[in-house]
C-alpha atoms as a PDB file:
ATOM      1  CA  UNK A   1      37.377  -0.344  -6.182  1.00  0.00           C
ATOM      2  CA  UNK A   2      34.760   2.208  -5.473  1.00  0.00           C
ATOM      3  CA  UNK A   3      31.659   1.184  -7.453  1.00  0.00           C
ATOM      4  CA  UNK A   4      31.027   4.723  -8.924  1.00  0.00           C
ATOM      5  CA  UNK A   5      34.458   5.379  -9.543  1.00  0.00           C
ATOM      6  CA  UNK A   6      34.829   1.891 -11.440  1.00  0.00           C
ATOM      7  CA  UNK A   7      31.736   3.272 -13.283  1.00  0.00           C
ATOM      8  CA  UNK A   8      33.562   6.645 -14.015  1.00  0.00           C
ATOM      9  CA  UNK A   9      36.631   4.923 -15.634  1.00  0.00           C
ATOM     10  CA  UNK A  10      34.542   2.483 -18.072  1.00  0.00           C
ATOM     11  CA  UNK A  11      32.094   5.572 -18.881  1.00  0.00           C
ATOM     12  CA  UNK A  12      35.428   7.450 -19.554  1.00  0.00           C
ATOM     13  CA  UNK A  13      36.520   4.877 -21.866  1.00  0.00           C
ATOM     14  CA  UNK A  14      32.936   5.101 -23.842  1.00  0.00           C
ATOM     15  CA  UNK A  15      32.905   8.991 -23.833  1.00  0.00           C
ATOM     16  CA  UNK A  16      36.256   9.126 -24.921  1.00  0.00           C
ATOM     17  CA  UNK A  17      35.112   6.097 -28.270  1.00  0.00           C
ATOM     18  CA  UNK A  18      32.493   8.538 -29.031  1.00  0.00           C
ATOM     19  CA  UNK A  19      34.314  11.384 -29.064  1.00  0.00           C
ATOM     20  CA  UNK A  20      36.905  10.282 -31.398  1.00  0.00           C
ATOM     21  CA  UNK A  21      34.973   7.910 -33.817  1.00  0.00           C
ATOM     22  CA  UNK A  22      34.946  10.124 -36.600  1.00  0.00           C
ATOM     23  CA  UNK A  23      38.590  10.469 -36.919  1.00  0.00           C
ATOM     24  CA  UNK A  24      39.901   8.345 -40.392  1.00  0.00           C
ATOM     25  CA  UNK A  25      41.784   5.792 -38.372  1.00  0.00           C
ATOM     26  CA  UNK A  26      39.887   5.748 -35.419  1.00  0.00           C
ATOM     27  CA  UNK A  27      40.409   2.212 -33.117  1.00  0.00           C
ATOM     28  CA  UNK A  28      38.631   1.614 -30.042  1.00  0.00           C
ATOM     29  CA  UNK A  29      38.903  -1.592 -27.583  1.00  0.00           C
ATOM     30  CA  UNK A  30      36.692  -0.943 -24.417  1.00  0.00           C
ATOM     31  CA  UNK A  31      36.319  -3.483 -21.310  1.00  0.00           C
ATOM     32  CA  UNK A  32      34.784  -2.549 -18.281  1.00  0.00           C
ATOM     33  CA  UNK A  33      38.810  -1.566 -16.525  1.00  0.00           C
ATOM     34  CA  UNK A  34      40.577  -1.386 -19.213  1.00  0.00           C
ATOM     35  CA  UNK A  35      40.086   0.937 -22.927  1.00  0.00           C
ATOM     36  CA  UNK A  36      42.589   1.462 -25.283  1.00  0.00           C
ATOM     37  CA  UNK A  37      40.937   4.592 -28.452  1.00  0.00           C
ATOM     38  CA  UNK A  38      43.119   5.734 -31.125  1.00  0.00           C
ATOM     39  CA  UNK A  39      42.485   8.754 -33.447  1.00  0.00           C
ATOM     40  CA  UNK A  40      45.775   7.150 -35.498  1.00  0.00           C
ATOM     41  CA  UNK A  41      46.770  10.752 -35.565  1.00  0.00           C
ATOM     42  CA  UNK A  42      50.349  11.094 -34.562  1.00  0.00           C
ATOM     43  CA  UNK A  43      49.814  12.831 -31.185  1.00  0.00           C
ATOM     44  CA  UNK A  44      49.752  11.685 -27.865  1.00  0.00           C
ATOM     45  CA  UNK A  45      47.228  13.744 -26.780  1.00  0.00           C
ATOM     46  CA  UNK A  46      44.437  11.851 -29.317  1.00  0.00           C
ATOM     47  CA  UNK A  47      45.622   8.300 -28.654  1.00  0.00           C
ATOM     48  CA  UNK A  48      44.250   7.305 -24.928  1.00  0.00           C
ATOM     49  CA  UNK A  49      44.230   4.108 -23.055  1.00  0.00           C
ATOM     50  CA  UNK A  50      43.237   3.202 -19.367  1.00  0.00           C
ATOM     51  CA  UNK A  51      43.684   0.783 -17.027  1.00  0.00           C
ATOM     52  CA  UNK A  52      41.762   0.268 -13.658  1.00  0.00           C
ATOM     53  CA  UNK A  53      43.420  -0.812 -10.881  1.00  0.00           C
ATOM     54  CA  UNK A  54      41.633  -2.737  -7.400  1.00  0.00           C
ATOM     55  CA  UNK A  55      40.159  -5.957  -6.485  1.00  0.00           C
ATOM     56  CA  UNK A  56      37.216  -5.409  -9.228  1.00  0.00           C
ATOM     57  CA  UNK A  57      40.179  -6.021 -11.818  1.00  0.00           C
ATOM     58  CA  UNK A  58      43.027  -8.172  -9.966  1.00  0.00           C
ATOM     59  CA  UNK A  59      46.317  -7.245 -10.349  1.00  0.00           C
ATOM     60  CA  UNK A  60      47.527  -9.342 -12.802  1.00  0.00           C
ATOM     61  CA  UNK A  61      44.803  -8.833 -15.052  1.00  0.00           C
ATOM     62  CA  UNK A  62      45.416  -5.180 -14.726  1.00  0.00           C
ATOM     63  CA  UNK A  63      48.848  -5.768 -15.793  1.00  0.00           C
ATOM     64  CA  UNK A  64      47.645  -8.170 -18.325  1.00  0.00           C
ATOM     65  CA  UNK A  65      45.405  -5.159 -19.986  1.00  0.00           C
ATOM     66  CA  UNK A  66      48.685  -2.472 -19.721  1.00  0.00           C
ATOM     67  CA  UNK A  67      51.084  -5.374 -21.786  1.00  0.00           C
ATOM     68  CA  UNK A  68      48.544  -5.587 -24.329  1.00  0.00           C
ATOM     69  CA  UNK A  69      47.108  -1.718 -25.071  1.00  0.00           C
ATOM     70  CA  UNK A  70      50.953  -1.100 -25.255  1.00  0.00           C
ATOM     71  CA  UNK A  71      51.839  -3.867 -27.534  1.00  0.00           C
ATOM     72  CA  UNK A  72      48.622  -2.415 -29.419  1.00  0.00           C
ATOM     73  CA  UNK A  73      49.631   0.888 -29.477  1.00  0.00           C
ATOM     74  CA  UNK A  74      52.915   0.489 -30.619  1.00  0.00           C
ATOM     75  CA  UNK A  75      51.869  -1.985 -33.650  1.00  0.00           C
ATOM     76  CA  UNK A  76      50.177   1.226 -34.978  1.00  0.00           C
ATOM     77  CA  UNK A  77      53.700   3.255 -34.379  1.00  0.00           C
ATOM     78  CA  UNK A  78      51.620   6.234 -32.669  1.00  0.00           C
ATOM     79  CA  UNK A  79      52.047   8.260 -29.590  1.00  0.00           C
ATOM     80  CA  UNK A  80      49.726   7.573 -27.303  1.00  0.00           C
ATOM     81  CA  UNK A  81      48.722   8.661 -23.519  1.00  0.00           C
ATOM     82  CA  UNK A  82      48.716   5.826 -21.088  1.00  0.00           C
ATOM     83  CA  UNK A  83      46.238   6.332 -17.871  1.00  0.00           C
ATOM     84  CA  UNK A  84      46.597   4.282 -14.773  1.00  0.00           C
ATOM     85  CA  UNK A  85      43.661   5.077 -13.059  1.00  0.00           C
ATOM     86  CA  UNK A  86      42.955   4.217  -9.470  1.00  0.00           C
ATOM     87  CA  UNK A  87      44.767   1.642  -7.445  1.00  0.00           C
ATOM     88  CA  UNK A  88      46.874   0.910 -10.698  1.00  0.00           C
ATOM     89  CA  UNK A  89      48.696   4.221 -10.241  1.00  0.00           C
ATOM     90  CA  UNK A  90      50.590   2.850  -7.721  1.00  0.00           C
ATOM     91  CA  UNK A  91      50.289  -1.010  -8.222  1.00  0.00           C
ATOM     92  CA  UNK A  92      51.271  -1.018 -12.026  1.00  0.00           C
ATOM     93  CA  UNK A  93      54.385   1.891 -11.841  1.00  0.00           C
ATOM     94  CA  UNK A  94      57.067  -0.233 -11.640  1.00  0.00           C
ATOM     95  CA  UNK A  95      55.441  -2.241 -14.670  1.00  0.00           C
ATOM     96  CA  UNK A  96      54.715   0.507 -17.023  1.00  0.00           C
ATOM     97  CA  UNK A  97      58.440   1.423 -16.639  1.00  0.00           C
ATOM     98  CA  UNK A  98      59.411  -1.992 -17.344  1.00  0.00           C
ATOM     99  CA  UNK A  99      57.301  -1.647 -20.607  1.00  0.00           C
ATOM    100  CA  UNK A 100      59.100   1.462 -21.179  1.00  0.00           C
ATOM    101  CA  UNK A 101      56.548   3.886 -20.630  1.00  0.00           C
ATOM    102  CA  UNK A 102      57.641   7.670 -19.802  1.00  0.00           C
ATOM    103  CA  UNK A 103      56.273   9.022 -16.398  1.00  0.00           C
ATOM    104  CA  UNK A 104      54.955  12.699 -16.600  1.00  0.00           C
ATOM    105  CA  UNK A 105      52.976  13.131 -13.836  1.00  0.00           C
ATOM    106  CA  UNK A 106      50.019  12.325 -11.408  1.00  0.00           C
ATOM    107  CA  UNK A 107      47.065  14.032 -11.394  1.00  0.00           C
ATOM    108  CA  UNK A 108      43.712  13.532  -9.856  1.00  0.00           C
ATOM    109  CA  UNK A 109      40.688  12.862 -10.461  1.00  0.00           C
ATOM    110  CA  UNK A 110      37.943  14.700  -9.920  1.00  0.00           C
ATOM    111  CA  UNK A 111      33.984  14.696  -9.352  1.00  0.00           C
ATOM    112  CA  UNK A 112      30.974  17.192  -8.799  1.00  0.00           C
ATOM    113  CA  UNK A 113      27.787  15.329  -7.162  1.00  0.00           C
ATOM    114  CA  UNK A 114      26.150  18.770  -5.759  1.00  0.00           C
ATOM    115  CA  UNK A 115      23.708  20.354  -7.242  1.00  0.00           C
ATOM    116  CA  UNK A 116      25.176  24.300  -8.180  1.00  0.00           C
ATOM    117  CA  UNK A 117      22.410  26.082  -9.449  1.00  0.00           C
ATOM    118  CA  UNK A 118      22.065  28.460 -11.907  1.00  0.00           C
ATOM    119  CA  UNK A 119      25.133  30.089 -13.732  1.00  0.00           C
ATOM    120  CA  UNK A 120      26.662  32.963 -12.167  1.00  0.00           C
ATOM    121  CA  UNK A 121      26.397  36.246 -13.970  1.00  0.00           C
ATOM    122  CA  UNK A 122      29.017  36.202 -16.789  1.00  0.00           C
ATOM    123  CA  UNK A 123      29.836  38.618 -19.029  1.00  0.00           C
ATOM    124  CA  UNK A 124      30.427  35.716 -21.469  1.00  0.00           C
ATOM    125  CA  UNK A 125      27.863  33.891 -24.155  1.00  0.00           C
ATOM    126  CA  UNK A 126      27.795  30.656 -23.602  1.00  0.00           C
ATOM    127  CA  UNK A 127      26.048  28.373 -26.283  1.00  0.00           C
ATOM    128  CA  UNK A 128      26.181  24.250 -27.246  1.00  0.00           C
ATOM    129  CA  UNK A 129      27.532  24.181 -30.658  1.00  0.00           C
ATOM    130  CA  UNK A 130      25.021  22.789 -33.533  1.00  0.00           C
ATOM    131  CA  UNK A 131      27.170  23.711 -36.541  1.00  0.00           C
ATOM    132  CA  UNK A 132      30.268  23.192 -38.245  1.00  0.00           C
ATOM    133  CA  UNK A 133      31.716  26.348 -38.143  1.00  0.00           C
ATOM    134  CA  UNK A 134      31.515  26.525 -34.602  1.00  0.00           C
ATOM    135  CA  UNK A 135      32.802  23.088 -34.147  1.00  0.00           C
ATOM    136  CA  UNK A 136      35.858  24.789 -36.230  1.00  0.00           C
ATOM    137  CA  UNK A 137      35.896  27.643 -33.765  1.00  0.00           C
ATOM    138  CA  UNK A 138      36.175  24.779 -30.770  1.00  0.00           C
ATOM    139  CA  UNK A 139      38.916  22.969 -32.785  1.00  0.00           C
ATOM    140  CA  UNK A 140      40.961  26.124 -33.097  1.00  0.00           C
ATOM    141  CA  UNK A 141      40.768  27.261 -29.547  1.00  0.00           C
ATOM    142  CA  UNK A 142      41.996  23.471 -28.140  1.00  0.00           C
ATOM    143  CA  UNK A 143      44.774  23.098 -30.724  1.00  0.00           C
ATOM    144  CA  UNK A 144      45.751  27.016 -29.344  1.00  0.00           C
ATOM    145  CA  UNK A 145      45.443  25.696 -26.192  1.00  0.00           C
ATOM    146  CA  UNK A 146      46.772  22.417 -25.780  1.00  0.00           C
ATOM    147  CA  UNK A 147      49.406  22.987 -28.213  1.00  0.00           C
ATOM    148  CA  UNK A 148      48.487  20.663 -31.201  1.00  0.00           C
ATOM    149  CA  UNK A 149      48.236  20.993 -35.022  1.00  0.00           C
ATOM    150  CA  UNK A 150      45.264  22.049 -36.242  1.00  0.00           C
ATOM    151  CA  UNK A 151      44.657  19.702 -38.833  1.00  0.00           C
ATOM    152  CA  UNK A 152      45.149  16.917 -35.856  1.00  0.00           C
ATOM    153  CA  UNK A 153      42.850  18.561 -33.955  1.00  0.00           C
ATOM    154  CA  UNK A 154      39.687  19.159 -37.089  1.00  0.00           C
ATOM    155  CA  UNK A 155      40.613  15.166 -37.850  1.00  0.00           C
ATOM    156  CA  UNK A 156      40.581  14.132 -34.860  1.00  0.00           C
ATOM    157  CA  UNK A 157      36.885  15.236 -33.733  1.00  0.00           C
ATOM    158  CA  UNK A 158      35.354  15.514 -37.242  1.00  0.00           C
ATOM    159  CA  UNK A 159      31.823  16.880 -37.917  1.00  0.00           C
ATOM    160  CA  UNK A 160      29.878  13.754 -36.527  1.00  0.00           C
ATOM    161  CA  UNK A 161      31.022  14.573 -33.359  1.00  0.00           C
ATOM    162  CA  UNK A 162      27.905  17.229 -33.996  1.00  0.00           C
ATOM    163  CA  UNK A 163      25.690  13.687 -33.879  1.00  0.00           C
ATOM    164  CA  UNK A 164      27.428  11.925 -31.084  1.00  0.00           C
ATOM    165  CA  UNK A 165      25.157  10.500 -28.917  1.00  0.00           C
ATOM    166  CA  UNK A 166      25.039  12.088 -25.416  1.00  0.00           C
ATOM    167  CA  UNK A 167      27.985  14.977 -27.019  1.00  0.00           C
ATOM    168  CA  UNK A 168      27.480  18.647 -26.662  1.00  0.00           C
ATOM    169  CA  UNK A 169      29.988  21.210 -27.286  1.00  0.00           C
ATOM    170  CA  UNK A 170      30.054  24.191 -25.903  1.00  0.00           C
ATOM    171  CA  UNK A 171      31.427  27.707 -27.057  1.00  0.00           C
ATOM    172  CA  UNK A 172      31.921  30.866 -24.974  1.00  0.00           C
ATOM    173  CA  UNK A 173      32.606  34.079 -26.850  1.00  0.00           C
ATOM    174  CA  UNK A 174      33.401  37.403 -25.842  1.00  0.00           C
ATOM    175  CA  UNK A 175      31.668  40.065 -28.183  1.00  0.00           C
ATOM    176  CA  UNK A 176      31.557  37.678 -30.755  1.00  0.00           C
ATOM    177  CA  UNK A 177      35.058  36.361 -30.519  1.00  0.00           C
ATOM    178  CA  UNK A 178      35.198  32.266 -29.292  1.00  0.00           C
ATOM    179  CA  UNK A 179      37.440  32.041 -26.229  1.00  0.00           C
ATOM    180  CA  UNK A 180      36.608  28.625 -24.621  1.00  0.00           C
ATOM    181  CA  UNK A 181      35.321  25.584 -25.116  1.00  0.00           C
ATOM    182  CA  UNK A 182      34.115  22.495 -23.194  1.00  0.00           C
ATOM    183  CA  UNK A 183      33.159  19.197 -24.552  1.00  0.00           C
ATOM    184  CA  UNK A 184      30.576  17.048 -22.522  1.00  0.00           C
ATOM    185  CA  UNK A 185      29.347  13.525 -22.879  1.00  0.00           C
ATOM    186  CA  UNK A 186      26.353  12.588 -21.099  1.00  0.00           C
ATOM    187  CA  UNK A 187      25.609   8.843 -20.094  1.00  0.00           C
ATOM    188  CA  UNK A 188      22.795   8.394 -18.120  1.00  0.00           C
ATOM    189  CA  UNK A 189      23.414  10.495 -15.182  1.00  0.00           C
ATOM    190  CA  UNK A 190      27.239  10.607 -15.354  1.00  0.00           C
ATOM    191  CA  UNK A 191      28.904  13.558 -17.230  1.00  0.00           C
ATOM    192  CA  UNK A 192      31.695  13.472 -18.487  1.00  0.00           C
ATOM    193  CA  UNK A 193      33.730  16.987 -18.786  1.00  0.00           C
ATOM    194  CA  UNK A 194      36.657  16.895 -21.549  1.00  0.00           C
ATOM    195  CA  UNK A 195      38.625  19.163 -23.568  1.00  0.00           C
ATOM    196  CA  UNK A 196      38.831  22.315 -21.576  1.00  0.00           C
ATOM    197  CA  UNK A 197      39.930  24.817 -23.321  1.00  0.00           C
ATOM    198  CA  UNK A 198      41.281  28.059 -23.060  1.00  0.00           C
ATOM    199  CA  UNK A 199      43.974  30.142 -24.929  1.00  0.00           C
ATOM    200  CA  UNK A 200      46.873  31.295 -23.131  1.00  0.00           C
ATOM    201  CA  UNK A 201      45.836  35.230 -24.176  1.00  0.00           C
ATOM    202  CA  UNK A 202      42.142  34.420 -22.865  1.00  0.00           C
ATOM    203  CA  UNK A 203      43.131  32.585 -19.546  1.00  0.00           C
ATOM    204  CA  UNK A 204      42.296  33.421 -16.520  1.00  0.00           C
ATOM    205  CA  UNK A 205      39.657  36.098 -16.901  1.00  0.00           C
ATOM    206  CA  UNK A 206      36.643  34.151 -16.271  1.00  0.00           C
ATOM    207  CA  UNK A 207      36.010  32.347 -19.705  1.00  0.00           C
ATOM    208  CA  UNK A 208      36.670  28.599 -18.349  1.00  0.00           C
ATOM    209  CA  UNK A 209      34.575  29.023 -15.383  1.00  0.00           C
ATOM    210  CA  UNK A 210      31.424  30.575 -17.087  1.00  0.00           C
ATOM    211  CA  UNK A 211      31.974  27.812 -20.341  1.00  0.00           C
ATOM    212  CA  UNK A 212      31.945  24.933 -17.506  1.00  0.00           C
ATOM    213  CA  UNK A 213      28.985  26.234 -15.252  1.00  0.00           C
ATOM    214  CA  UNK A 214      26.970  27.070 -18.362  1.00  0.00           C
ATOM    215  CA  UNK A 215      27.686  23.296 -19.487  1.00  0.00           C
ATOM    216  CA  UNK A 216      26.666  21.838 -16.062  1.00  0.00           C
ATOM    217  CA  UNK A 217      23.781  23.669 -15.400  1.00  0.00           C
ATOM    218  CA  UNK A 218      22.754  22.432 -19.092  1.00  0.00           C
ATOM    219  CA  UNK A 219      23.203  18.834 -17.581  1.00  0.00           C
ATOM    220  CA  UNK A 220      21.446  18.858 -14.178  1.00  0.00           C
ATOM    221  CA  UNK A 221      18.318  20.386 -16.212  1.00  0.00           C
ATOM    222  CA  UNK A 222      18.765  17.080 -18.358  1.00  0.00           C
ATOM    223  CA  UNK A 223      19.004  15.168 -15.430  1.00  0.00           C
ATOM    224  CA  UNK A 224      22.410  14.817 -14.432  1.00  0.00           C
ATOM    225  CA  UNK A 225      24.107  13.683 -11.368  1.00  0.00           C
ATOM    226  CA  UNK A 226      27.555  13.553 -11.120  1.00  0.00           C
ATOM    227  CA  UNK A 227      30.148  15.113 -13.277  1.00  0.00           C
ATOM    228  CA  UNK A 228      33.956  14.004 -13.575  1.00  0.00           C
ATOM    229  CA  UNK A 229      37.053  15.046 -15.019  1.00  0.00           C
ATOM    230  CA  UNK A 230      41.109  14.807 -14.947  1.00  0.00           C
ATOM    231  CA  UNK A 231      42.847  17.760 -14.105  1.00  0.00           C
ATOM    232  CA  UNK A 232      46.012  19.281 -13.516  1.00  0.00           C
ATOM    233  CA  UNK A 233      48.086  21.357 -11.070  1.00  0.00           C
ATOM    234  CA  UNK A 234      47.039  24.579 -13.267  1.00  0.00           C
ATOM    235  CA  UNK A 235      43.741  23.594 -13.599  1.00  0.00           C
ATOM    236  CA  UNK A 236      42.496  22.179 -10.192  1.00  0.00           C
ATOM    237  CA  UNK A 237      42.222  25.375  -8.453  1.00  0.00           C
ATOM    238  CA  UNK A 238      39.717  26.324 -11.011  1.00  0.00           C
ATOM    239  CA  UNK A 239      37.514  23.142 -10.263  1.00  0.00           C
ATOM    240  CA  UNK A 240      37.859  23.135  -6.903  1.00  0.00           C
ATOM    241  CA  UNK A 241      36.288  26.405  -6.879  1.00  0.00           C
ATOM    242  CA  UNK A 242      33.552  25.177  -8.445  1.00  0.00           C
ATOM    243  CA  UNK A 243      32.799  22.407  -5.673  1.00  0.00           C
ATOM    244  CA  UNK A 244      34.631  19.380  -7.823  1.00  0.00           C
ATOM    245  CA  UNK A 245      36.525  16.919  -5.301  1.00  0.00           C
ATOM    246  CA  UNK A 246      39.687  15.000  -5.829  1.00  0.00           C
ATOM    247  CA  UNK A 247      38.215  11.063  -5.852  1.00  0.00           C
ATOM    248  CA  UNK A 248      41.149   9.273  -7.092  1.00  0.00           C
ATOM    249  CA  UNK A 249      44.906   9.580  -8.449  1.00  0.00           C
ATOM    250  CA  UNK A 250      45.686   8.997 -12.760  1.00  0.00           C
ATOM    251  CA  UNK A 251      49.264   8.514 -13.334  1.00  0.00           C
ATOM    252  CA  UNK A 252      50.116   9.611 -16.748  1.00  0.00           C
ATOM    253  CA  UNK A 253      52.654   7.839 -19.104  1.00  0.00           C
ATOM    254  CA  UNK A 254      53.822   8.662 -22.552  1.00  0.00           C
ATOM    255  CA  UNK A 255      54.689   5.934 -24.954  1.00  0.00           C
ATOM    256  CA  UNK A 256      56.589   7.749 -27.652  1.00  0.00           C
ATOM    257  CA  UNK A 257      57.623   6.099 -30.592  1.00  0.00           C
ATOM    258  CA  UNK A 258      61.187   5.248 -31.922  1.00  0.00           C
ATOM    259  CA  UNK A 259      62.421   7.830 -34.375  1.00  0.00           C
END
């Protein structure tokens, strides 16, 4: 396994604890291939786990760490996202069908290593969040986005968030009105980029790009050296535009529990 890659998925695993700590039944279990955190609120989209494939992890350790974040999982009865990241996305397929595991799709992903300069003229205001009705603002604009309950969402990522160590939020508005967010977590000089987004009424005019160059820029000035993310077919364009690369395939699974 590529050493900054294997570094990307165990950072992931950290951002991704931070993020959601503040949520009531937050759980987190975090190796250094393998990370299983849990909002305990009942969508998939809030309950993530990981597991690194390659020779830094062995095979049947890998499959090892996917038999017990699923038994995990489904002792709390939750929905949950299941990432194979890396070599795993092809080595542990057959297995995470065996476990039961829904396939939905294979994305890649992605990283940013050059240095971009300043932020294109934008006719957007672009600012890091510092209070809590802007983190309310954020909350709204991902549950419109990503299709979630609000009161999932505002649990979810509560008000420490604000505090998180290495977390910044930002908030793009147009005359006043929020239109898209990006959430960032900073480890040394890795940057995480999570939680794009955009409203399907605000999309594509510009709003993503200027939240995400505003947010980087912030980062480099801090000291920051690489930037990852996961996208998606709708996404990707957008990123790629921006000078991100494809580094490595996720396969995404869905454990959904019994009615």
């Amino acid at each position: 396994m590529n050493k900054t890659v294997a570094t990307v998925w165990r950072v992931m695993g950290e951002a991704t604890a931070l993020y959601f700590r503040d949520a009531p039944a937050y759980e987190a279990w975090l190796t250094p291939t393998a990370w299983l955190v849990m909002s305990g609120e009942p969508s998939a989209g809030v309950n993530l786990g990981l597991v690194a494939g390659g020779e830094a992890s062995g095979g049947e350790t890998a499959r090892r760490a996917l038999g017990a974040i699923v038994d995990r999982i489904r002792a709390k009865k939750l929905p949950a996202l299941m990432l194979l990241a890396g070599k795993a996305a092809a080595e542990l397929g057959g297995h995470a069908a065996e476990l039961g595991l829904k396939p939905l799709s294979t994305v890649p992903l992605m990283t940013h290593l050059e240095d971009m300069g300043s932020p294109r003229p934008s006719a957007y205001k672009v600012e890091a969040i510092t209070t809590e009705a802007a983190l309310a603002d954020a909350h709204r604009l991902m549950a419109e986005a990503f299709g979630d309950p609000l009161d999932v969402v505002s649990r979810a990522a509560g008000p420490r968030v604000l505090d998180a160590p290495g977390t910044t939020i930002f908030l793009a508005s147009d005359d006043h009105r929020p239109v898209s967010t990006v959430t960032t977590v900073k480890a040394g000089p890795l940057v995480g980029i999570l939680n794009i987004a955009t409203p399907p009424e605000a999309q594509r005019r510009g709003a993503a790009a200027a939240v995400l160059e505003h947010a980087m820029a912030h980062h480099r000035d801090l000291g920051a050296r690489l930037f990852y993310l996961i996208a998606n077919d709708a996404s990707r364009p957008l990123y790629e535009r921006l000078g991100f690369e494809a580094t490595a395939d996720v396969g995404i699974y869905l454990e959904q529990p019994a009615a």
